[in-house]
C-alpha atoms as a PDB file:
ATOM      1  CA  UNK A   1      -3.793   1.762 -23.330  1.00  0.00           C
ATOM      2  CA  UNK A   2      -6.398   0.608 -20.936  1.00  0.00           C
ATOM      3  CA  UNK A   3      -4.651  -1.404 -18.853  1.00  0.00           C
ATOM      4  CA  UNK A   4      -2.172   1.830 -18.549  1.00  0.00           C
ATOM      5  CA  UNK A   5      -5.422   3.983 -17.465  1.00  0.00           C
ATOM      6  CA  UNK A   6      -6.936   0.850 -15.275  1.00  0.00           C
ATOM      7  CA  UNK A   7      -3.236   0.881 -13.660  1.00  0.00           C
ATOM      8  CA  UNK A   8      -3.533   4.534 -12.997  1.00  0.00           C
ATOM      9  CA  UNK A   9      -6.552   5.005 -11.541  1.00  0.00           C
ATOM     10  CA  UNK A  10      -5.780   2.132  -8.934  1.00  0.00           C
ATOM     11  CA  UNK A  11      -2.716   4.081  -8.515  1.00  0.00           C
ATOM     12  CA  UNK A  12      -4.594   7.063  -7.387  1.00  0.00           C
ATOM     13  CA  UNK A  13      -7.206   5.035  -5.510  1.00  0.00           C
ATOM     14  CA  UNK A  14      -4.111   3.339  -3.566  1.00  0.00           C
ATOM     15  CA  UNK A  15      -2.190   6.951  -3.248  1.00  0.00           C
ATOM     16  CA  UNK A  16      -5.401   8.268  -1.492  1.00  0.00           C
ATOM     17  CA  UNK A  17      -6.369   4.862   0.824  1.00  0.00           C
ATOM     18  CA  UNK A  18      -2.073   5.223   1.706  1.00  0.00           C
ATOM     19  CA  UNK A  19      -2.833   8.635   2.769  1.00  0.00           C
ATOM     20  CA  UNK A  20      -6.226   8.214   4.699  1.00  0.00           C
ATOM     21  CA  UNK A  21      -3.977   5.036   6.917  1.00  0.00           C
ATOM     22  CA  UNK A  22      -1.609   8.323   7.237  1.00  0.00           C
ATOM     23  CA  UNK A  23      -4.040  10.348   8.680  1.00  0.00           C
ATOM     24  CA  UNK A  24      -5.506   7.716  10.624  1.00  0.00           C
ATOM     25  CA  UNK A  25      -2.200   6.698  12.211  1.00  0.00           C
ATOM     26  CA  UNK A  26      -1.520  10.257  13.234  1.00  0.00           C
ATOM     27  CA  UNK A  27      -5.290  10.760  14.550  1.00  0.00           C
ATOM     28  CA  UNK A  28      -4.754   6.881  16.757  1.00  0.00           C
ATOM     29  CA  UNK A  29      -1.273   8.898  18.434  1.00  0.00           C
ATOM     30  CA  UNK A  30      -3.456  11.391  19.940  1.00  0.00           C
ATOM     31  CA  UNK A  31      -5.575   8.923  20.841  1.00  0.00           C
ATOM     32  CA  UNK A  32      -6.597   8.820  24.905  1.00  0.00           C
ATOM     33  CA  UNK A  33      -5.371  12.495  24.722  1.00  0.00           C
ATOM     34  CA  UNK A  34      -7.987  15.140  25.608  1.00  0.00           C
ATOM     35  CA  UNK A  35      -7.671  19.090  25.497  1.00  0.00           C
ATOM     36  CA  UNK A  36      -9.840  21.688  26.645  1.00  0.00           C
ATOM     37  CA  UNK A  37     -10.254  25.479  25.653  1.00  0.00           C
ATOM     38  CA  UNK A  38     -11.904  28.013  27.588  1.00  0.00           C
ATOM     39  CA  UNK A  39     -13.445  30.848  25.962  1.00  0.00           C
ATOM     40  CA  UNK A  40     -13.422  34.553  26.815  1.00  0.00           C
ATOM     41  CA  UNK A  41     -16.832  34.001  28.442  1.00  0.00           C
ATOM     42  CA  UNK A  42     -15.779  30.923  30.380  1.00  0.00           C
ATOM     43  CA  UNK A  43     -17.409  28.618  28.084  1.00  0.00           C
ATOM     44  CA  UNK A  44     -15.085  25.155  28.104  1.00  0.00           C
ATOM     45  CA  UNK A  45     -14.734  23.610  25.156  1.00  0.00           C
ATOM     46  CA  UNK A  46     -13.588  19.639  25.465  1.00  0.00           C
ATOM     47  CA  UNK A  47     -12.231  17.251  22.687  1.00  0.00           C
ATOM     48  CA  UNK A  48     -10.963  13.823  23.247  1.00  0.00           C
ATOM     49  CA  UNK A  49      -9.709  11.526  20.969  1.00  0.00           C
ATOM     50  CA  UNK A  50     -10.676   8.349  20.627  1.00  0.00           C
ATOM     51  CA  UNK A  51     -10.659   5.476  17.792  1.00  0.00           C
ATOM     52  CA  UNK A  52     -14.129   5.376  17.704  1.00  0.00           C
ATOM     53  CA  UNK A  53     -14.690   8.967  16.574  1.00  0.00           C
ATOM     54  CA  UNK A  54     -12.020   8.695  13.775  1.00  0.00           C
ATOM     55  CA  UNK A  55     -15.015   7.195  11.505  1.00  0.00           C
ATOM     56  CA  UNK A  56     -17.233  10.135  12.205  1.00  0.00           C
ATOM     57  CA  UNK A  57     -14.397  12.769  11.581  1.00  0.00           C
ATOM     58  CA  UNK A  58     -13.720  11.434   8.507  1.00  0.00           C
ATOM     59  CA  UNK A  59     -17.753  11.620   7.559  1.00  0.00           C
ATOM     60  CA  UNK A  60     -17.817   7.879   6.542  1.00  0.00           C
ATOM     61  CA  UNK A  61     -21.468   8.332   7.747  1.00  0.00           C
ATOM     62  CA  UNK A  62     -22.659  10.165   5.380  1.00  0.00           C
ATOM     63  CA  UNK A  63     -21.776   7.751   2.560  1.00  0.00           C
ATOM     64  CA  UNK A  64     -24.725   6.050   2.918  1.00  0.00           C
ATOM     65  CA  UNK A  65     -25.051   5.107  -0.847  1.00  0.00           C
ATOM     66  CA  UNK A  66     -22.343   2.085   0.195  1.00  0.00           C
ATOM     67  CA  UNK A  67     -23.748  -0.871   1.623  1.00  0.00           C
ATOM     68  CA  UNK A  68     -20.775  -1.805   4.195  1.00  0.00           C
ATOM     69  CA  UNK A  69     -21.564   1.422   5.557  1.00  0.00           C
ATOM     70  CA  UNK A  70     -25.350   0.741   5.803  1.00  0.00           C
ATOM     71  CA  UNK A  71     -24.697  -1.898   7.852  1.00  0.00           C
ATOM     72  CA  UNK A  72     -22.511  -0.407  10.248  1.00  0.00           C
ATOM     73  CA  UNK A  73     -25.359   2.427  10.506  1.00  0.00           C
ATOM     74  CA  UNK A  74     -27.623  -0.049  10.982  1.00  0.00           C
ATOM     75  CA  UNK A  75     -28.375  -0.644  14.757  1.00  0.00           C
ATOM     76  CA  UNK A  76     -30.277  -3.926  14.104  1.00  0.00           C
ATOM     77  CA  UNK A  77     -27.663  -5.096  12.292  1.00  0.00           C
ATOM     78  CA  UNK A  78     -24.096  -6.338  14.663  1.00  0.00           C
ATOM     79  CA  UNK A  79     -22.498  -8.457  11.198  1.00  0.00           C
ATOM     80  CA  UNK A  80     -20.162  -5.081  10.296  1.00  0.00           C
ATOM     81  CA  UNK A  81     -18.586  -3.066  13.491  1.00  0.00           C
ATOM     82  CA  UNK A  82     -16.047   0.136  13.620  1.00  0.00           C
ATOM     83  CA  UNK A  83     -13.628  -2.456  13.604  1.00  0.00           C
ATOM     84  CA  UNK A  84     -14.622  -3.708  10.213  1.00  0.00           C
ATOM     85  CA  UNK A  85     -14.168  -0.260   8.694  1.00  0.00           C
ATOM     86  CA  UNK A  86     -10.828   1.054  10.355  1.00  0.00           C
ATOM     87  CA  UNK A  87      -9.426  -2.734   9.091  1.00  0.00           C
ATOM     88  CA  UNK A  88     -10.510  -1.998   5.737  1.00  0.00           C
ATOM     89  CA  UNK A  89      -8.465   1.713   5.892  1.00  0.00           C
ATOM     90  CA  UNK A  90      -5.269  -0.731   6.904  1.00  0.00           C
END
């Protein structure tokens, strides 16, 4: 019986990792795109995408609590790069 539950819950783990590669694969075809919207008082409004923002849109910053993110916040500290991250999505 706990192997069944320990199989599950990697199950949903692996569901939800499957789905965030989704979403990043559909962010990384829009990627070098850029749109712009102009308000009704002229104001422009300008989004690009890039790889580099995918991390931030996805608010892996704020999980600060795990330590491969720490390091990649950590300006001092070159051992864990965007790279690192988007390669452990894959």
């Amino acid at each position: 019986m706990l192997l069944t539950k320990r199989l599950e819950a990697f199950l949903v783990c692996r569901m939800r990792m499957d789905d965030l590669l989704k979403k990043y694969n559909d962010y990384m075809r829009l990627a070098g795109c850029s749109i712009e919207y102009e308000l009704e008082d002229n104001t422009v409004i300008a989004v690009s995408y890039r790889e580099d923002a995918f991390l931030h849109l996805l608010g892996i910053h704020k999980l600060t609590d795990i330590q491969l993110v720490q390091f990649w916040l950590d300006r001092n500290n070159y051992s864990v790069k965007r790279q690192t991250i988007i390669k452990k999505i894959k």
